[in-house]
C-alpha atoms as a PDB file:
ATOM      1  CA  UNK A   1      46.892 191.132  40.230  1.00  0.00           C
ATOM      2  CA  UNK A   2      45.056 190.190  37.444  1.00  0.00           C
ATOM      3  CA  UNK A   3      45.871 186.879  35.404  1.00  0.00           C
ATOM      4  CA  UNK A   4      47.026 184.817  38.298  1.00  0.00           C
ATOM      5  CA  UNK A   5      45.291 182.384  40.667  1.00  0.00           C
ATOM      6  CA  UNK A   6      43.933 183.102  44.200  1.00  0.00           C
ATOM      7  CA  UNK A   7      45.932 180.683  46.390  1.00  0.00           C
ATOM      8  CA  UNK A   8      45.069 182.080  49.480  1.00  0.00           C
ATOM      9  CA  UNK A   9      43.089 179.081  51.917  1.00  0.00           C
ATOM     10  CA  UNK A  10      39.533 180.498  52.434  1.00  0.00           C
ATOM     11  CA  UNK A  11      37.728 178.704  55.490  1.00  0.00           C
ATOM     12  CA  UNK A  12      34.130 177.747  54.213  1.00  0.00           C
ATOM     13  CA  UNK A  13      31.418 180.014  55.638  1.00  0.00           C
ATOM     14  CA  UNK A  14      33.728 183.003  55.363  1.00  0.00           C
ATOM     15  CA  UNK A  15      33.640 185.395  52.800  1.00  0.00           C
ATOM     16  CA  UNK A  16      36.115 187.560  51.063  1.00  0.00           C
ATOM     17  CA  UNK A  17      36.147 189.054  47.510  1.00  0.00           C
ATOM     18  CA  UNK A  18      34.507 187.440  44.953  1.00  0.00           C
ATOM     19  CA  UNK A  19      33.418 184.263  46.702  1.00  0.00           C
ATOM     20  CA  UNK A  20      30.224 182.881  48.351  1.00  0.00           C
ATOM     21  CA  UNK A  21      29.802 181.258  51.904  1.00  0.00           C
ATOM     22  CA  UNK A  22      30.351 177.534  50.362  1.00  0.00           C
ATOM     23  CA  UNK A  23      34.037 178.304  49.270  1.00  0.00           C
ATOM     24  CA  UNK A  24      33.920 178.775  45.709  1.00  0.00           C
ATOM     25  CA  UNK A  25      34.361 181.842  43.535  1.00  0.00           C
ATOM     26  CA  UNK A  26      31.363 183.427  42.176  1.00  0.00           C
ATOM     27  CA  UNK A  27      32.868 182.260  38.473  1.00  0.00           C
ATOM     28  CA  UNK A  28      32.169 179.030  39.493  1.00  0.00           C
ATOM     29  CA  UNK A  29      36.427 178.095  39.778  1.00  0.00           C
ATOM     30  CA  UNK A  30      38.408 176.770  42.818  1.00  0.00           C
ATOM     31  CA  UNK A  31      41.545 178.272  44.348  1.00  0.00           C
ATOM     32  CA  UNK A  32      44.480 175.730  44.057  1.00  0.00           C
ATOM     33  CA  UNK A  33      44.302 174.700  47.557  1.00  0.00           C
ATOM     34  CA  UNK A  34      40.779 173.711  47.306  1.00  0.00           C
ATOM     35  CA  UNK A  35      41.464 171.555  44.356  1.00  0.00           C
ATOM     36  CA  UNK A  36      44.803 169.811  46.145  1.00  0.00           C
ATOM     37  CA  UNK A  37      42.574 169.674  49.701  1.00  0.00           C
ATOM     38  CA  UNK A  38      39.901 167.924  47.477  1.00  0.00           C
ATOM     39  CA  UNK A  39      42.239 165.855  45.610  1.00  0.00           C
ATOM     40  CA  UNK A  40      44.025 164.845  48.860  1.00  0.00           C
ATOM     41  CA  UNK A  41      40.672 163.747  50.372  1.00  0.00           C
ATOM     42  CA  UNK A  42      39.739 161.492  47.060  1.00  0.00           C
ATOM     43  CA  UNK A  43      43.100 160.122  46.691  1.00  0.00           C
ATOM     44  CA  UNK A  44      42.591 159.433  50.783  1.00  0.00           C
ATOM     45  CA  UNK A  45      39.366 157.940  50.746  1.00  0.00           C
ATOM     46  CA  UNK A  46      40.293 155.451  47.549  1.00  0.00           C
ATOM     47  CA  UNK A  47      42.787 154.544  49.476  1.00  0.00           C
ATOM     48  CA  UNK A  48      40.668 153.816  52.597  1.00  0.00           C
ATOM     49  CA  UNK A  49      37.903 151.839  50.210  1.00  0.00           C
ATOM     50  CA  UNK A  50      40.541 149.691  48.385  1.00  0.00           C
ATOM     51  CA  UNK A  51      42.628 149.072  52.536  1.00  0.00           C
ATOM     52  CA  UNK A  52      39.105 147.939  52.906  1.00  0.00           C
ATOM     53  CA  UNK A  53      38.153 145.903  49.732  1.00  0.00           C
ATOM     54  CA  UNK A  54      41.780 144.057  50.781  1.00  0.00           C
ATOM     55  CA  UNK A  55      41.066 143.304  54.281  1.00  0.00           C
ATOM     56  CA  UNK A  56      37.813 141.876  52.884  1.00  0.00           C
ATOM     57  CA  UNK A  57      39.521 139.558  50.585  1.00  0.00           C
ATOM     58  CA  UNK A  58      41.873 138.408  52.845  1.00  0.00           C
ATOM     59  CA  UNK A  59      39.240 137.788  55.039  1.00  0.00           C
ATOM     60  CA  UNK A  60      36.842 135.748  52.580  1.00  0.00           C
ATOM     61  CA  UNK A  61      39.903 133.608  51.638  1.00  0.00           C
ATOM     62  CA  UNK A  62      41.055 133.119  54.981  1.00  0.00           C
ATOM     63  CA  UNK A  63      37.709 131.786  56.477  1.00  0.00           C
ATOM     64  CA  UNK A  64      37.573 129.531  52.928  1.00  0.00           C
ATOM     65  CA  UNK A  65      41.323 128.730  53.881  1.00  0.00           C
ATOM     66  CA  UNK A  66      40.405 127.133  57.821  1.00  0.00           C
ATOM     67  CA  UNK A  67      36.997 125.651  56.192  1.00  0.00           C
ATOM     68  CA  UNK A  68      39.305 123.434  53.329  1.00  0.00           C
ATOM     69  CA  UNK A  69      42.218 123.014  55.934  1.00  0.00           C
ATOM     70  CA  UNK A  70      39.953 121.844  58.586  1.00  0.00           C
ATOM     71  CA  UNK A  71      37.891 119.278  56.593  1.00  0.00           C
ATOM     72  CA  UNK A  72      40.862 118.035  54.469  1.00  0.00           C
ATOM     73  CA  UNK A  73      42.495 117.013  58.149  1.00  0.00           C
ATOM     74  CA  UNK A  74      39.664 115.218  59.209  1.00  0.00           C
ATOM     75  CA  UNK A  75      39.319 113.306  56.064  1.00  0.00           C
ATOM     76  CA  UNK A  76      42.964 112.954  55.985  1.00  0.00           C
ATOM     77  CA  UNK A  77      42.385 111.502  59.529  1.00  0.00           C
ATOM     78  CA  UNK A  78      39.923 108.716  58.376  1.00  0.00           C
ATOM     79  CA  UNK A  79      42.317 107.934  55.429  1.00  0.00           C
ATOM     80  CA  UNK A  80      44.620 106.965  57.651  1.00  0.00           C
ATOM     81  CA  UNK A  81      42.719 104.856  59.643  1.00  0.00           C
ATOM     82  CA  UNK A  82      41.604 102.886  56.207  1.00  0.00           C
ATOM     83  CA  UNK A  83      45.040 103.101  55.284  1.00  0.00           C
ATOM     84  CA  UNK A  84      46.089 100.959  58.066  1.00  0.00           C
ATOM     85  CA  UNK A  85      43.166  98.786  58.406  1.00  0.00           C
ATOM     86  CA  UNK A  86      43.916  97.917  54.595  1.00  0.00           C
ATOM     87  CA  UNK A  87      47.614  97.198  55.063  1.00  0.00           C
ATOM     88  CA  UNK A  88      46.226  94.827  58.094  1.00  0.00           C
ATOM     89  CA  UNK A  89      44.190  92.977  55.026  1.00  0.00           C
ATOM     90  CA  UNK A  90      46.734  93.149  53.017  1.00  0.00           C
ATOM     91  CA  UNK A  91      49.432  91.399  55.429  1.00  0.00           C
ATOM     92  CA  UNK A  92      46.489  89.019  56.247  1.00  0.00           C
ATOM     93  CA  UNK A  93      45.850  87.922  52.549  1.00  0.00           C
ATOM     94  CA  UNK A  94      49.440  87.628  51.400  1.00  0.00           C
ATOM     95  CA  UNK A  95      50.047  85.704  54.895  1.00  0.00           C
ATOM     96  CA  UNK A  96      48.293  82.705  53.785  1.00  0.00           C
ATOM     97  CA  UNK A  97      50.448  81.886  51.052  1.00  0.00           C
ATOM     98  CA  UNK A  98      53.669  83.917  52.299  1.00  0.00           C
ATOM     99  CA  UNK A  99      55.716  84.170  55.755  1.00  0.00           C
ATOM    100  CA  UNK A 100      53.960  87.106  58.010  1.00  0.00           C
ATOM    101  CA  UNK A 101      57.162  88.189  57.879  1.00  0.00           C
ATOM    102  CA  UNK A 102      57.619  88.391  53.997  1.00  0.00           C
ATOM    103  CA  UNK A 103      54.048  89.593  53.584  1.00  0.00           C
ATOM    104  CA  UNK A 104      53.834  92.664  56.246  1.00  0.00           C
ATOM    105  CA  UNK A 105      57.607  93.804  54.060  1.00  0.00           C
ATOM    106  CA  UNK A 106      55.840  93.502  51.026  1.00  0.00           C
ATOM    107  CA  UNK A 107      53.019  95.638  52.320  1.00  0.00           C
ATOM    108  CA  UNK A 108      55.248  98.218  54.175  1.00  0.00           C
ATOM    109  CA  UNK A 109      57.739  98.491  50.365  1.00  0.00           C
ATOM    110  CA  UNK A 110      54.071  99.901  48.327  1.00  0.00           C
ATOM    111  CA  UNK A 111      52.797 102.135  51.262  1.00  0.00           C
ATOM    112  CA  UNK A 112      56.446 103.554  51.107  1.00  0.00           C
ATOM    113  CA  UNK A 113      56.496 103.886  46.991  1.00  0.00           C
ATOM    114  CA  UNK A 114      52.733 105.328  47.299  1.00  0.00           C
ATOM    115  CA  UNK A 115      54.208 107.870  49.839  1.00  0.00           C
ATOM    116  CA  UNK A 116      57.190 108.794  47.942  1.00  0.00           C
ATOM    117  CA  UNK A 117      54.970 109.416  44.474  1.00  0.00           C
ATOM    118  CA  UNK A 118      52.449 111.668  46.455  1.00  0.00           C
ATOM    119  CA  UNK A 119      55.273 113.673  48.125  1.00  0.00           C
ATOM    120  CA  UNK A 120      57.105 114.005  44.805  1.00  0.00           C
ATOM    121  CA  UNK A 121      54.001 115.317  43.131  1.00  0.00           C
ATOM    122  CA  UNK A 122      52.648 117.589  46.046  1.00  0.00           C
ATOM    123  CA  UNK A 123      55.991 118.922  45.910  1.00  0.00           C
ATOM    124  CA  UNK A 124      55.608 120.416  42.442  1.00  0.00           C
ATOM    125  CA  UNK A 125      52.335 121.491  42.900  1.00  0.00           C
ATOM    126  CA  UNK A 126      53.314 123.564  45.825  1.00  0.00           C
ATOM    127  CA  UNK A 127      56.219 124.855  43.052  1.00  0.00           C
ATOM    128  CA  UNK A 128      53.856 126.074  40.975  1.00  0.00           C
ATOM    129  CA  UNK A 129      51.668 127.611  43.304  1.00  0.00           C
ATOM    130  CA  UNK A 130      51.100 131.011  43.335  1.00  0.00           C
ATOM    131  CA  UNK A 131      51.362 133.575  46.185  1.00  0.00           C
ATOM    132  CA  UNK A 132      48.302 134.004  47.400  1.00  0.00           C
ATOM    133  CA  UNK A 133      47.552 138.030  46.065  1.00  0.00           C
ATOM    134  CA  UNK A 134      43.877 140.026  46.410  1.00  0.00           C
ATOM    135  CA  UNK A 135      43.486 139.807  42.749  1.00  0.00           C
ATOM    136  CA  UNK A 136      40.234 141.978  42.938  1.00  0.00           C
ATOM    137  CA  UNK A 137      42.032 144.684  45.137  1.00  0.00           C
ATOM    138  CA  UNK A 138      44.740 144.662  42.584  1.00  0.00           C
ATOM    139  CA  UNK A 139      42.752 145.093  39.897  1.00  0.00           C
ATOM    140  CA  UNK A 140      41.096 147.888  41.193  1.00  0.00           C
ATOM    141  CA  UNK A 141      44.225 149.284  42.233  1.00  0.00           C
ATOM    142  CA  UNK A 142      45.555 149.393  38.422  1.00  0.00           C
ATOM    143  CA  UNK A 143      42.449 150.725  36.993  1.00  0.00           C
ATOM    144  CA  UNK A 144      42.778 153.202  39.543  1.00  0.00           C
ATOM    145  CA  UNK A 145      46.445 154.252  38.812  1.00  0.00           C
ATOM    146  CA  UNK A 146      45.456 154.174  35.096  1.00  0.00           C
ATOM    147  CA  UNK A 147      42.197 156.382  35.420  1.00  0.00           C
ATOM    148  CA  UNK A 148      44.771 158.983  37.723  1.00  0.00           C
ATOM    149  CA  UNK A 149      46.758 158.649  34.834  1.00  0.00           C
ATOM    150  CA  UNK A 150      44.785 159.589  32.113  1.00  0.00           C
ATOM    151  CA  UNK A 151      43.268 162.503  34.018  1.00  0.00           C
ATOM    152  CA  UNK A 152      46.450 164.002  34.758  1.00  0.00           C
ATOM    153  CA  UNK A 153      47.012 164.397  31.309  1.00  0.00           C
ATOM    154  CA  UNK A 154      44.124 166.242  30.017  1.00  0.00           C
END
């Protein structure tokens, strides 16, 4: 059979024409089911390291995430509180030239327009946001894909 390739599996540590004990052919070439077994464990362990470089990411940004989340409610919290405490001052100020009445509806019309304003642009910047993607992982991944690429054509 000369001219065509040994496809035969060869268990390492075995011997059999032409081939030493640590699989490969004395010529120095592999059979084709060494070179898909070895491909197959690459291609699986890339796979592994970039599962991995993903969970990391995810990770990272999710502890950032609770951090930002966590101290934005508390100071959202004491906003609040000043929030109200002003609105108090503000009743109290306009009450000693206005009806209590008239001055607490005054009060209650620009917290309501201040409100609407923030909604309305917190609204379109949650629009525009975008999903939130491992962009490192990604990248990796395309260089990747591109690098299998080019080697499959030589």
């Amino acid at each position: 059979m000369t001219g065509t390739t040994d496809i035969r599996p060869v268990r390492k540590g075995h011997h059999s024409d032409g081939q030493r004990s640590n699989g490969h052919h004395g010529d120095g070439h592999h059979t084709v089911g060494e070179l898909v077994g070895q491909a197959t464990e690459q291609l699986s362990r890339l796979i592994r390291q970039e599962l991995a470089l993903a969970k990391h990411e995810f990770t990272e940004k999710g502890r950032r995430a609770g951090r930002g989340g966590g101290l934005l409610g508390a100071a959202g919290a004491f906003a609040y509180a000043g929030l109200l405490a002003l609105a108090g001052t503000g009743v109290a100020a306009l009450a000693l030239t206005l009806p209590v009445w008239a001055a607490a509806l005054i009060v209650t019309a620009v917290l309501f327009v201040i409100a609407g304003v923030l909604a309305a642009v917190g609204r379109g910047q949650l629009r525009r946001a975008a999903p939130p993607t491992p962009e490192e992982t990604l990248g990796s991944v395309r260089a990747d894909v591109e690098e299998i690429k080019e080697r499959a054509h030589r």
